[in-house]
Each structure stands twice: as C-alpha cells, then as structure tokens.
PDB file of N, CA and C in Angstrom:
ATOM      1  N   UNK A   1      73.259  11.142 -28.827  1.00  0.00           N
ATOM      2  CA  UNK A   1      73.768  11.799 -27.652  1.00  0.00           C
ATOM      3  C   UNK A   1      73.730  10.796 -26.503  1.00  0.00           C
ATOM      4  N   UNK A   2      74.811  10.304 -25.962  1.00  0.00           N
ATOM      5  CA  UNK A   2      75.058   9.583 -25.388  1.00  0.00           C
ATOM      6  C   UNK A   2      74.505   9.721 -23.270  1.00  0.00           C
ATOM      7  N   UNK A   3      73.458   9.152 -23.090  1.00  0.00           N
ATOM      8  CA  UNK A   3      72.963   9.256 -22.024  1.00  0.00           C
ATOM      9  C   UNK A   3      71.949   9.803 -21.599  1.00  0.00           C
ATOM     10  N   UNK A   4      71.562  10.266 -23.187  1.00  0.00           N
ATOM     11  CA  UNK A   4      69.848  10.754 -23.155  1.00  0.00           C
ATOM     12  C   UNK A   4      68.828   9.793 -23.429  1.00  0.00           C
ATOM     13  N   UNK A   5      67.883  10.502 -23.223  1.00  0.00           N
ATOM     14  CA  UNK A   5      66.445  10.145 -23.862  1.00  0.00           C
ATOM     15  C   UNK A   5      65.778  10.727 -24.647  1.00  0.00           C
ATOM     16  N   UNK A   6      65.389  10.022 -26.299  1.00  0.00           N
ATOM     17  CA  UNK A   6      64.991  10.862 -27.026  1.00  0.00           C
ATOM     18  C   UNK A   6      63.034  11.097 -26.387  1.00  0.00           C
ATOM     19  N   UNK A   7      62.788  12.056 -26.354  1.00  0.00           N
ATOM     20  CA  UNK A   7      61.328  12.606 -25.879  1.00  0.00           C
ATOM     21  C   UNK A   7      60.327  12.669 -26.889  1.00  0.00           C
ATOM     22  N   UNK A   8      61.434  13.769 -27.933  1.00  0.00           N
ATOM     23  CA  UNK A   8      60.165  13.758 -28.778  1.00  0.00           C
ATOM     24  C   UNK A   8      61.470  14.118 -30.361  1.00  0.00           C
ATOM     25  N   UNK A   9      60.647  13.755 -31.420  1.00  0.00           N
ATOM     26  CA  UNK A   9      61.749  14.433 -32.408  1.00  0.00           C
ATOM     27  C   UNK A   9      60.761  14.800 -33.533  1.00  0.00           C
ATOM     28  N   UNK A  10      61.795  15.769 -34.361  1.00  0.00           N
ATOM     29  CA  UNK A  10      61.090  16.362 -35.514  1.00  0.00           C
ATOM     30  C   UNK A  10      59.425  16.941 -35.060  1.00  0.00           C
ATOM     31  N   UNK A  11      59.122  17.434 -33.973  1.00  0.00           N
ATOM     32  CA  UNK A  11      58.213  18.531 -33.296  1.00  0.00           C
ATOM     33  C   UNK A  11      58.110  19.766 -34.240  1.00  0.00           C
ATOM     34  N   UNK A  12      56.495  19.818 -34.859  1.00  0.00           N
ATOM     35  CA  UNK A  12      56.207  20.231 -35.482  1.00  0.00           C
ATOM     36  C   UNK A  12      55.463  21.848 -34.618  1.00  0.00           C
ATOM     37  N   UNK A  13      55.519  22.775 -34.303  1.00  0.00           N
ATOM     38  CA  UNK A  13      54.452  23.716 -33.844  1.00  0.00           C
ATOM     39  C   UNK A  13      54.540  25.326 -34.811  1.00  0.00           C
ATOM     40  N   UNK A  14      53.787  25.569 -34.482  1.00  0.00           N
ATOM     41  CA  UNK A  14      53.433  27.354 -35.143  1.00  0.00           C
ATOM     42  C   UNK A  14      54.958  27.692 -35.239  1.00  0.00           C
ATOM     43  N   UNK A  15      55.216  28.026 -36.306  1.00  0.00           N
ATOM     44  CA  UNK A  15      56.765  29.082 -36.530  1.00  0.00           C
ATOM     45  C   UNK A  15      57.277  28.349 -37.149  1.00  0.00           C
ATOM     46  N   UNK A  16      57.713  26.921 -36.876  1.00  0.00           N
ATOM     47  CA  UNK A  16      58.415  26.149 -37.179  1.00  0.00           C
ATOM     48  C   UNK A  16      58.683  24.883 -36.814  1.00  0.00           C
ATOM     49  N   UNK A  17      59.730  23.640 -36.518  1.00  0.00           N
ATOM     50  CA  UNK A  17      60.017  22.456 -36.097  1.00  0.00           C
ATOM     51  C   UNK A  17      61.362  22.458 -34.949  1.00  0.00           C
ATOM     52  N   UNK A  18      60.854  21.560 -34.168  1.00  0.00           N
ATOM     53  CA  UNK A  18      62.127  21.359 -33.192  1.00  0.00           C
ATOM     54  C   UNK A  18      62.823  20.165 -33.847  1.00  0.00           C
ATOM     55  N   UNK A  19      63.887  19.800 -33.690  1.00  0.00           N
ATOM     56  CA  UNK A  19      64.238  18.572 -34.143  1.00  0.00           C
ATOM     57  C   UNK A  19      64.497  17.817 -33.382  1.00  0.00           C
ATOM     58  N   UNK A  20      64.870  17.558 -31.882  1.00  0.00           N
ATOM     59  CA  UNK A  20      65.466  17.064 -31.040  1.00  0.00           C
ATOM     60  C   UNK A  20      64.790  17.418 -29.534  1.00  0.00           C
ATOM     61  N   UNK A  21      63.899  16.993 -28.550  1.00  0.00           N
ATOM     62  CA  UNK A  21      63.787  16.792 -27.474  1.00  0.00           C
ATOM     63  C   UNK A  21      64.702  15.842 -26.611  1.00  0.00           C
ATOM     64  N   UNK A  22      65.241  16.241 -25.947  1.00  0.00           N
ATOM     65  CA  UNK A  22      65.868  14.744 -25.239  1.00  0.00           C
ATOM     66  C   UNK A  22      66.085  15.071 -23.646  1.00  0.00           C
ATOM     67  N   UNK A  23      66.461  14.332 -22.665  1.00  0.00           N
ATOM     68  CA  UNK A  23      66.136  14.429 -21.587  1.00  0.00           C
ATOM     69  C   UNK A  23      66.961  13.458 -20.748  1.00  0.00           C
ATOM     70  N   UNK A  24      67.695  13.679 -20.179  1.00  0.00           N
ATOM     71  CA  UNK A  24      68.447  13.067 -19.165  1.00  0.00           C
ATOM     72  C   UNK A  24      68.348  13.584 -17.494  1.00  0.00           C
ATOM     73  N   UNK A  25      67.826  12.834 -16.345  1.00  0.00           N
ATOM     74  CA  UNK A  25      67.344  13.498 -15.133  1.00  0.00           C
ATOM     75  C   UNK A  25      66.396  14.373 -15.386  1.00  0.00           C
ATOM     76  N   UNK A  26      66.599  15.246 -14.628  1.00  0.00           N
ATOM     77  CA  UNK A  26      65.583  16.199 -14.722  1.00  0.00           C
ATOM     78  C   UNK A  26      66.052  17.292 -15.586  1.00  0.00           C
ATOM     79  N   UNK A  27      67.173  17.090 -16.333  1.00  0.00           N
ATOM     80  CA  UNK A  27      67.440  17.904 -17.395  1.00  0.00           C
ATOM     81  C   UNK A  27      66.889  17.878 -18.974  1.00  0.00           C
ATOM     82  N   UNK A  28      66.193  18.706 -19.499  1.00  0.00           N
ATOM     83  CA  UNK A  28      65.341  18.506 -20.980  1.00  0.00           C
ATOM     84  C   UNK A  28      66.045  19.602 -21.352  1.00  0.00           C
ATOM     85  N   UNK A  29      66.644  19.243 -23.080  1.00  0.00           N
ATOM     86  CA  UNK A  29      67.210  19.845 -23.798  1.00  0.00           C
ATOM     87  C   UNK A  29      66.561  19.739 -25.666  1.00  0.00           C
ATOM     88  N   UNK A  30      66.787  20.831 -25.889  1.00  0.00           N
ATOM     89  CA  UNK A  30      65.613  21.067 -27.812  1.00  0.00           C
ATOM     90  C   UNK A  30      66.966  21.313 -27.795  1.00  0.00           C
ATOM     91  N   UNK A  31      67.469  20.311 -29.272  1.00  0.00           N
ATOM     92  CA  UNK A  31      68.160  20.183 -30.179  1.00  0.00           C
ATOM     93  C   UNK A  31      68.269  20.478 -31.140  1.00  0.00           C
ATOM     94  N   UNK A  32      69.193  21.417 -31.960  1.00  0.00           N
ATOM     95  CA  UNK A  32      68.975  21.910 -33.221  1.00  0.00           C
ATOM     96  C   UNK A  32      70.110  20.903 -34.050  1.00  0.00           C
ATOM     97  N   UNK A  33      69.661  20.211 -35.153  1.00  0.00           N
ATOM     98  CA  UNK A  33      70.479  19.135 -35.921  1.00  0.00           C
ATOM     99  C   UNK A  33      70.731  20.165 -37.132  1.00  0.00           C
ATOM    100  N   UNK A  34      72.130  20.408 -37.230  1.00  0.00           N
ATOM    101  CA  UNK A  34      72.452  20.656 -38.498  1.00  0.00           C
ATOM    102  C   UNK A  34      73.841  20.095 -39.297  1.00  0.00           C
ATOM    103  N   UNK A  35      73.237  19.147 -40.683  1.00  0.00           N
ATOM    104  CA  UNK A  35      74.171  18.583 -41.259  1.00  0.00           C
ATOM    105  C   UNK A  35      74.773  19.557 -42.452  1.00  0.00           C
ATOM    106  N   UNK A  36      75.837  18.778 -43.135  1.00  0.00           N
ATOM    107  CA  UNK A  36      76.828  19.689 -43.910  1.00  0.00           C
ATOM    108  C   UNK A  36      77.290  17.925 -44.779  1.00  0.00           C
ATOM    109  N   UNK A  37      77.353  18.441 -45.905  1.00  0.00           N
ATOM    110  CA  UNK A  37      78.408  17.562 -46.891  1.00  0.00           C
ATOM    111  C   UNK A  37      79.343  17.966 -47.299  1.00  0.00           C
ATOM    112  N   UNK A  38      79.780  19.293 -47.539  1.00  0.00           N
ATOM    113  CA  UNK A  38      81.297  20.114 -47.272  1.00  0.00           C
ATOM    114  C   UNK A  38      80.899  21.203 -46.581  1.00  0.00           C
ATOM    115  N   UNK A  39      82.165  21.350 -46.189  1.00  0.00           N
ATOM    116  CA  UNK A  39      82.653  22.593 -44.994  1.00  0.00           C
ATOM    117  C   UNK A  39      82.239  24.197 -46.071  1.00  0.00           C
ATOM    118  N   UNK A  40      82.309  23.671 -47.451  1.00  0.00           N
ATOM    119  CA  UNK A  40      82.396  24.964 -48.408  1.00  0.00           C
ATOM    120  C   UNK A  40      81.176  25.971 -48.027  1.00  0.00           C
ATOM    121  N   UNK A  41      79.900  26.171 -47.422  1.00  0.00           N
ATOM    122  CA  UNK A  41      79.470  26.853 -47.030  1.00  0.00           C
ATOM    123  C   UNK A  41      79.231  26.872 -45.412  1.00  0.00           C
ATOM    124  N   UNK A  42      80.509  26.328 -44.621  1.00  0.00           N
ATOM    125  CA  UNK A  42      80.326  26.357 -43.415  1.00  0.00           C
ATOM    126  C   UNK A  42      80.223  25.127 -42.496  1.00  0.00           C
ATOM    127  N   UNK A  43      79.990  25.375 -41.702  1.00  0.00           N
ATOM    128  CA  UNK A  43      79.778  23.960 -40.399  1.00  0.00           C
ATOM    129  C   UNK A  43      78.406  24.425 -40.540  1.00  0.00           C
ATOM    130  N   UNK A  44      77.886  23.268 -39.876  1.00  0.00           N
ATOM    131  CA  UNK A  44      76.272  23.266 -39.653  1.00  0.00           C
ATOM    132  C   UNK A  44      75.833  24.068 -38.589  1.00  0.00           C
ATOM    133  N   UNK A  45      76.824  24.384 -37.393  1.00  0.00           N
ATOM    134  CA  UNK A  45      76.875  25.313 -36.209  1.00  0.00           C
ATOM    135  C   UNK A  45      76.704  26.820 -36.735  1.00  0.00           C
ATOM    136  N   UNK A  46      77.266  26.901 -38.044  1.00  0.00           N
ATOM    137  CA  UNK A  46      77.380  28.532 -38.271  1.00  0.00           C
ATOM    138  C   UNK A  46      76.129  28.646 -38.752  1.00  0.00           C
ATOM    139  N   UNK A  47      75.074  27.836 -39.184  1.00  0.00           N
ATOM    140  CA  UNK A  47      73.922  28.174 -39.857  1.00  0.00           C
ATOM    141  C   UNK A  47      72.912  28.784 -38.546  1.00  0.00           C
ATOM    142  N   UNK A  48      73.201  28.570 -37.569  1.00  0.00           N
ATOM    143  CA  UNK A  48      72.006  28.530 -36.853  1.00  0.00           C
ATOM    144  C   UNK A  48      72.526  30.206 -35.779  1.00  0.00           C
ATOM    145  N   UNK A  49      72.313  30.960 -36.854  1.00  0.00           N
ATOM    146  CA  UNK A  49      72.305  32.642 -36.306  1.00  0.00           C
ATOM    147  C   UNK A  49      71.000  33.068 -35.291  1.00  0.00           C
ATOM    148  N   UNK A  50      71.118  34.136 -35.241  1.00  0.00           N
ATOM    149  CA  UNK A  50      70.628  35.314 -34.103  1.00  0.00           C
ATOM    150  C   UNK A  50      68.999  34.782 -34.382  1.00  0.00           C
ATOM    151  N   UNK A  51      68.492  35.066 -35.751  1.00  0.00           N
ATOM    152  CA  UNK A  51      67.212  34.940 -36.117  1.00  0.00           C
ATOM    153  C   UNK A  51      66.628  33.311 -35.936  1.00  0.00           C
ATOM    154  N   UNK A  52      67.336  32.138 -35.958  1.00  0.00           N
ATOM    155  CA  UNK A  52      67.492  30.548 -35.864  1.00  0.00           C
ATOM    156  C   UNK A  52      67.158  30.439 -33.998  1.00  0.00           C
ATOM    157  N   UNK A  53      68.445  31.108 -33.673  1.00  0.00           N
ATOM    158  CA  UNK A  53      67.922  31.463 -31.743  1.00  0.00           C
ATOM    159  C   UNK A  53      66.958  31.707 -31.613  1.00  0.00           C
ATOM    160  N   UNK A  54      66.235  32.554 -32.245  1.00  0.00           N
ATOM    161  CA  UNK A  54      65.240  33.254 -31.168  1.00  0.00           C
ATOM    162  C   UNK A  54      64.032  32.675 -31.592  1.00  0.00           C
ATOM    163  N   UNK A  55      64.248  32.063 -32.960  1.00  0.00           N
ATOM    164  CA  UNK A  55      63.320  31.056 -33.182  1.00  0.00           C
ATOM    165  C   UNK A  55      62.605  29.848 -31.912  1.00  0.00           C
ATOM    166  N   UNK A  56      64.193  28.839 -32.043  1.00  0.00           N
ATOM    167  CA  UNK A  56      64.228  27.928 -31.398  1.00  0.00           C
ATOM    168  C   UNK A  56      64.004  28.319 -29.938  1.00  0.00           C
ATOM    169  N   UNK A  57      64.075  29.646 -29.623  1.00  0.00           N
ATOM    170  CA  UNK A  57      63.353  29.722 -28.272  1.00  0.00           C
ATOM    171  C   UNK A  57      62.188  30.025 -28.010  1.00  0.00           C
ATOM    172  N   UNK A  58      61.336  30.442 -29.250  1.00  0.00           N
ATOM    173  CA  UNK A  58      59.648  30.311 -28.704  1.00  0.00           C
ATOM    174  C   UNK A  58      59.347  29.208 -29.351  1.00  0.00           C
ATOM    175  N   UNK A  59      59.945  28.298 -30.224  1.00  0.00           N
ATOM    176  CA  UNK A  59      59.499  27.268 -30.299  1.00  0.00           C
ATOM    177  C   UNK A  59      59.282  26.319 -28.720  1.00  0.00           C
ATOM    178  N   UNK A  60      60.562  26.311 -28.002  1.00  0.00           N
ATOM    179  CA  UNK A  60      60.724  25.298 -26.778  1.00  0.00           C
ATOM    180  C   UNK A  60      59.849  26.335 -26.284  1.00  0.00           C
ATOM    181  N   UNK A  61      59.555  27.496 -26.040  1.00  0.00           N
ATOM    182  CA  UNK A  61      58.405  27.903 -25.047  1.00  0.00           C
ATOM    183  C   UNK A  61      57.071  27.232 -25.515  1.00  0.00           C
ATOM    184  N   UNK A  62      57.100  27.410 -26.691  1.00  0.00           N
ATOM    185  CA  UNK A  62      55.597  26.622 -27.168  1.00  0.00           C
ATOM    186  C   UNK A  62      55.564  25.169 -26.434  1.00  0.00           C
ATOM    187  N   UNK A  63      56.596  24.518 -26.737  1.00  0.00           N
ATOM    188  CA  UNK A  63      56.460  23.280 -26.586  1.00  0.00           C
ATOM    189  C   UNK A  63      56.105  22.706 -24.729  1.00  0.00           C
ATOM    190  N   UNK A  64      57.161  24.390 -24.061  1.00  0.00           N
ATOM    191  CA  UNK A  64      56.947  23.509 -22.769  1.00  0.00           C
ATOM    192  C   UNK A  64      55.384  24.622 -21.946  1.00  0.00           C
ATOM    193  N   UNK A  65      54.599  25.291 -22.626  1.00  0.00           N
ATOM    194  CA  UNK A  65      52.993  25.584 -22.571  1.00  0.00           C
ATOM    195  C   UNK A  65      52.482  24.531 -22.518  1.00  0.00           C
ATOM    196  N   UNK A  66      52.765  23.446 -23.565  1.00  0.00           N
ATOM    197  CA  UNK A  66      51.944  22.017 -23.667  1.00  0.00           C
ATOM    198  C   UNK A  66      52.269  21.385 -22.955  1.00  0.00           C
ATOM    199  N   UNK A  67      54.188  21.130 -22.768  1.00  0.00           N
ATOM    200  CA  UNK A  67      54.584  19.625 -21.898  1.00  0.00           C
ATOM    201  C   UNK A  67      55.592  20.169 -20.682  1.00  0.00           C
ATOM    202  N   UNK A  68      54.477  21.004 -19.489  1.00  0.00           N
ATOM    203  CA  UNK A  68      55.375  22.153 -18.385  1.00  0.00           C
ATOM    204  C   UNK A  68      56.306  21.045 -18.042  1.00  0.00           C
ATOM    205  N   UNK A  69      57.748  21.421 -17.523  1.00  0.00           N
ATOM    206  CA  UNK A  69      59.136  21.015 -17.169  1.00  0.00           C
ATOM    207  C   UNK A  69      59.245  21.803 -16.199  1.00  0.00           C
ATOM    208  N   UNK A  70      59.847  21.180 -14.604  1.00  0.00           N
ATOM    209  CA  UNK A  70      59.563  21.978 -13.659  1.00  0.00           C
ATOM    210  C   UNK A  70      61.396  21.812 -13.883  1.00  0.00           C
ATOM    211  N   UNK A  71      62.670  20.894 -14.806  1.00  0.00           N
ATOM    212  CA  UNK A  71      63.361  20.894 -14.262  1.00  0.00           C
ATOM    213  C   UNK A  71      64.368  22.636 -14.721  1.00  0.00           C
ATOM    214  N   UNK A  72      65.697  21.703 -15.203  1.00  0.00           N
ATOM    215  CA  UNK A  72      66.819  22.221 -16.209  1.00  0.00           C
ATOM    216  C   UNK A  72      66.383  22.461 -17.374  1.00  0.00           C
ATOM    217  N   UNK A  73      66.647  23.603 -18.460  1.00  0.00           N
ATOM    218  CA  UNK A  73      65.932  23.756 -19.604  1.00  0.00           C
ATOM    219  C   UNK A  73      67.448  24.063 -20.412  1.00  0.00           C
ATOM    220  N   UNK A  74      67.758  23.817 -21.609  1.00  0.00           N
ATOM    221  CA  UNK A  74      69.150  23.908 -22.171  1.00  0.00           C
ATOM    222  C   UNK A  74      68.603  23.610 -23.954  1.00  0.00           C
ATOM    223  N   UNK A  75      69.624  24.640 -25.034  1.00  0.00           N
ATOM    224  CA  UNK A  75      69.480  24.458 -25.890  1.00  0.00           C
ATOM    225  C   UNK A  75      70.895  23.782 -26.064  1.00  0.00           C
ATOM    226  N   UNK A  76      70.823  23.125 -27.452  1.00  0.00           N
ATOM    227  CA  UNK A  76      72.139  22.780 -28.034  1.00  0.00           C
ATOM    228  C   UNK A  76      72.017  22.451 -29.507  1.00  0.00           C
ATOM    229  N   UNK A  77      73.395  22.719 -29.886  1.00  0.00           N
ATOM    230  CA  UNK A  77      73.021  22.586 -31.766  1.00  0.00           C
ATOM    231  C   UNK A  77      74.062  21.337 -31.876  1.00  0.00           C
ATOM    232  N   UNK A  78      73.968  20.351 -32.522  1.00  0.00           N
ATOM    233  CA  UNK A  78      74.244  19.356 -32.826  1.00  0.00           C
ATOM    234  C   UNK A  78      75.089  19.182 -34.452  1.00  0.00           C
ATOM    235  N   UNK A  79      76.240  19.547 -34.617  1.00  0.00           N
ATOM    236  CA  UNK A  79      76.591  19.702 -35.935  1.00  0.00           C
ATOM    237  C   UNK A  79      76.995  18.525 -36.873  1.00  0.00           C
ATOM    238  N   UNK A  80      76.360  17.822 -37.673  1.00  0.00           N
ATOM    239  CA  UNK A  80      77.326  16.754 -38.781  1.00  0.00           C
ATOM    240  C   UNK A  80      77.765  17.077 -40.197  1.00  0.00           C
ATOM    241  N   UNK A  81      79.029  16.416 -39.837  1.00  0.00           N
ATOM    242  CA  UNK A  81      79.449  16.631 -41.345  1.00  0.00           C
ATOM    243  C   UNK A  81      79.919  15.552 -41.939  1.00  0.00           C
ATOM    244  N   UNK A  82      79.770  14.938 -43.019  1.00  0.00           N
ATOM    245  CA  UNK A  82      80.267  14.243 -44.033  1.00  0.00           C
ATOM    246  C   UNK A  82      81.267  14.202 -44.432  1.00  0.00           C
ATOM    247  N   UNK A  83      82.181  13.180 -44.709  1.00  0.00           N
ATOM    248  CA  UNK A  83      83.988  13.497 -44.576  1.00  0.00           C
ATOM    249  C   UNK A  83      83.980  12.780 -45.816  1.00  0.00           C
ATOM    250  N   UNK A  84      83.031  11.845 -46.260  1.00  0.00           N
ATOM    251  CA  UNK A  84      83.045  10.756 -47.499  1.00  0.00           C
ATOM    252  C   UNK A  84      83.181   9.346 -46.864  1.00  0.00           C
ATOM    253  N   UNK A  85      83.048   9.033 -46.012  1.00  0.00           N
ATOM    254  CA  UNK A  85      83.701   7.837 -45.113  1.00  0.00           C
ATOM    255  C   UNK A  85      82.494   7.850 -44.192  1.00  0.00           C
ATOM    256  N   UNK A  86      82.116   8.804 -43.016  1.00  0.00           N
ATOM    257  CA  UNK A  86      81.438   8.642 -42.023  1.00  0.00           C
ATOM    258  C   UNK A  86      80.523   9.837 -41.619  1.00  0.00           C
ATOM    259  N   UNK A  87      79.635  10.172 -40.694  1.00  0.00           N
ATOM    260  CA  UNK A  87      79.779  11.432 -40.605  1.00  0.00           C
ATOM    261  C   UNK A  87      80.301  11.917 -39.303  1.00  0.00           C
ATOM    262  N   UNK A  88      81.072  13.331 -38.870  1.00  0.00           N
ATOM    263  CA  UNK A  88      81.747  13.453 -37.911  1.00  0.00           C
ATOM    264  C   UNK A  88      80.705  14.551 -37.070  1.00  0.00           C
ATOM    265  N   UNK A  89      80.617  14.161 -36.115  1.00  0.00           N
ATOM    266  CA  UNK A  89      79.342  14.892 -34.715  1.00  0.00           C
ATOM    267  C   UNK A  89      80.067  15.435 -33.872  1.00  0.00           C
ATOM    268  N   UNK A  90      79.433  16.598 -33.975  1.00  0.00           N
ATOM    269  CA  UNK A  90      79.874  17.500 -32.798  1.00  0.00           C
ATOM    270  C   UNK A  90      78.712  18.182 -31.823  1.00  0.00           C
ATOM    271  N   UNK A  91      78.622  18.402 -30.759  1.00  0.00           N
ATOM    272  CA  UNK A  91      77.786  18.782 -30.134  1.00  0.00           C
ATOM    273  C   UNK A  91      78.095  20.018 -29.140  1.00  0.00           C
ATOM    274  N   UNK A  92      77.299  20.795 -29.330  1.00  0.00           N
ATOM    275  CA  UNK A  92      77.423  22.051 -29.060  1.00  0.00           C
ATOM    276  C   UNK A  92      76.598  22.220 -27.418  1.00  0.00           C
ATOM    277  N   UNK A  93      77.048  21.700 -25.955  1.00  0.00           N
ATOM    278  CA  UNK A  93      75.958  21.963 -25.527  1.00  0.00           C
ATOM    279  C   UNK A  93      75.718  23.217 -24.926  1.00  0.00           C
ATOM    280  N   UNK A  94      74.547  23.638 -24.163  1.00  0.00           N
ATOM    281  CA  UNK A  94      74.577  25.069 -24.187  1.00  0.00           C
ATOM    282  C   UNK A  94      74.996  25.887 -25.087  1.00  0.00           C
ATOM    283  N   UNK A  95      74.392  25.855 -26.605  1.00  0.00           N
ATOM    284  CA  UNK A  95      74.695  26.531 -27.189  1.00  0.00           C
ATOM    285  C   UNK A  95      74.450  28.297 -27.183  1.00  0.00           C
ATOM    286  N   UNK A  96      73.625  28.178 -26.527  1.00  0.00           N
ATOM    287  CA  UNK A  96      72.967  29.332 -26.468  1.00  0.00           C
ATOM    288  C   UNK A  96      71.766  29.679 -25.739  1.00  0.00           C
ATOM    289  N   UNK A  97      71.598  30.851 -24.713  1.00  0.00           N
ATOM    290  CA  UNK A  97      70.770  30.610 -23.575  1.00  0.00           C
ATOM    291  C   UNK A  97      69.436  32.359 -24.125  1.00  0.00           C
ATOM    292  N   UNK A  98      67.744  32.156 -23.894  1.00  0.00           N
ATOM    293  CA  UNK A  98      67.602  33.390 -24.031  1.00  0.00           C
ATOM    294  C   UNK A  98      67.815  34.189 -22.397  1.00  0.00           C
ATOM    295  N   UNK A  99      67.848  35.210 -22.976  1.00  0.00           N
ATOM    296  CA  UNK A  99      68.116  36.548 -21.883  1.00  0.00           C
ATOM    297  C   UNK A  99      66.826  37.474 -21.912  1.00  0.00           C
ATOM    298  N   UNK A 100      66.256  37.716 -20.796  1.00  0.00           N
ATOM    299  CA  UNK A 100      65.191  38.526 -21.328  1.00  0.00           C
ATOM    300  C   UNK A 100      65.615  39.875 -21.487  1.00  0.00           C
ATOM    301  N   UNK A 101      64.936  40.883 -21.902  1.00  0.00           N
ATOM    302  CA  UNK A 101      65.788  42.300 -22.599  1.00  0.00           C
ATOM    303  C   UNK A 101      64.917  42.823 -21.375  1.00  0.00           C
ATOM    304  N   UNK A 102      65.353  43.731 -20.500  1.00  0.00           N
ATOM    305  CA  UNK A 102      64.854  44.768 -19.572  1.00  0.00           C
ATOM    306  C   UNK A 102      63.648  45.893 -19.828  1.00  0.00           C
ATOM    307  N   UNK A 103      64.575  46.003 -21.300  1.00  0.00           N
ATOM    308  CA  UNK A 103      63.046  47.099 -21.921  1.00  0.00           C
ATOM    309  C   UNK A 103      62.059  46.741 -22.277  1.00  0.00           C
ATOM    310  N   UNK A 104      61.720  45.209 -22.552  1.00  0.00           N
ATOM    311  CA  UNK A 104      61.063  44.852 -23.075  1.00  0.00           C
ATOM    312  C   UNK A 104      60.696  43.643 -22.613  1.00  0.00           C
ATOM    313  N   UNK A 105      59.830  43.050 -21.426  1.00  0.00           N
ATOM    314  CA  UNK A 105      59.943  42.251 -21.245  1.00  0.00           C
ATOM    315  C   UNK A 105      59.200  40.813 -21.661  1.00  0.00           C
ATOM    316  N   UNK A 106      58.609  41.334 -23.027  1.00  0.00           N
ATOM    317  CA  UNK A 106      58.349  40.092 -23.083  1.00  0.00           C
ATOM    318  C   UNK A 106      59.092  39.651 -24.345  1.00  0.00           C
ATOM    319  N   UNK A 107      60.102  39.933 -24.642  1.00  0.00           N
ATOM    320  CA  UNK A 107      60.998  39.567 -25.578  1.00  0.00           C
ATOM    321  C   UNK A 107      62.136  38.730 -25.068  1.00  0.00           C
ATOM    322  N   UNK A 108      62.634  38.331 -26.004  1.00  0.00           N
ATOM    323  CA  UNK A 108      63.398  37.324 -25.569  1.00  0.00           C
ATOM    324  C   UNK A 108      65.275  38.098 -26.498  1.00  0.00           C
ATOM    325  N   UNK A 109      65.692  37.720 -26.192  1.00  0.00           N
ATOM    326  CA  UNK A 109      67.040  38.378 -26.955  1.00  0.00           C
ATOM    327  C   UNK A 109      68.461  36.688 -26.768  1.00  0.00           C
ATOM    328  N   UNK A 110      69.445  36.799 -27.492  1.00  0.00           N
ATOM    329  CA  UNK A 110      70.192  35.866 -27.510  1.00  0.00           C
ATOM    330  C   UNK A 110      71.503  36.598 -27.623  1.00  0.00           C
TER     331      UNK A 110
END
C-alpha cells in the first residue's frame, strides 16, 4: 500500500489475527489480506462477511486497549488474486465502518 507504514503485521490477540496495521499521518488502518488463485469460489473481498467484520472490529479494539490512537481509525480489505502471471491487488479502503446498535450499546453492528 503505497504511502504507508507497515506498524505491525500478522497481530496475533484473543479471537483471532490482524494481518495488516499500517499508518500514514495520523491515520492507522487494520488490514484484512485476502488472497484467491481462481475467482471459482469468489474474490477474496467476498470472503470477509458480516461475522469476519465484527470480528476484525474487536480485534482493532483489542489492539488499540494496548496501542491507544488518538488519530483516524479505518478498516480495509485488501484483495489478491492470481492470474498465472502475477498477482492482481485491489484495495478496498474503508471497507467497512462499526456502528454502534442503540439497543445495545455495547455491541458493535456492521
């Protein structure tokens, strides 16, 4: 990703792994990397559903308990695919933001 800084990668905590910290200004963004060698079950973007979100958002809460960020906070999914030749990158930014649910506030919803 062109103009970042990688922070931290493959971040291991309770639930699961981040794959991607990176950080440009005061903007820090958790990266979700998903590759593909054919399209036959999808782009790597379609893997990362409702249950993958809400993951990756108490993961980055975990992460920023440990490492507080007073700035910009942003997810993005990062898709590659394999053509046989190269692989082709796409980047998703703002892929997806949580919302907190009204009824419930300490839930998170996507």
């Amino acid at each position: 990703m062109r103009g970042y800084c990688i922070v931290a990668r493959n971040v291991r905590l309770r639930g699961g792994e981040i794959d991607l910290v990176v950080a440009r200004g005061r903007l820090l963004v958790f990266v979700e990397v998903k590759a593909r060698q054919s399209i036959t079950a999808g782009y790597g973007v379609d893997a990362v559903d409702r249950r993958k979100k809400l993951q990756l958002i108490s993961l980055a809460d975990q992460y920023l308990t440990r490492h507080p960020h007073s700035g910009e906070v942003r997810h993005d999914i990062v898709s590659l695919f394999w053509n046989g030749w190269r692989f082709i990158v796409t980047q998703f930014p703002d892929a997806f933001r949580p919302v907190s649910d009204p009824r419930k506030p300490w839930r998170w919803t996507v």
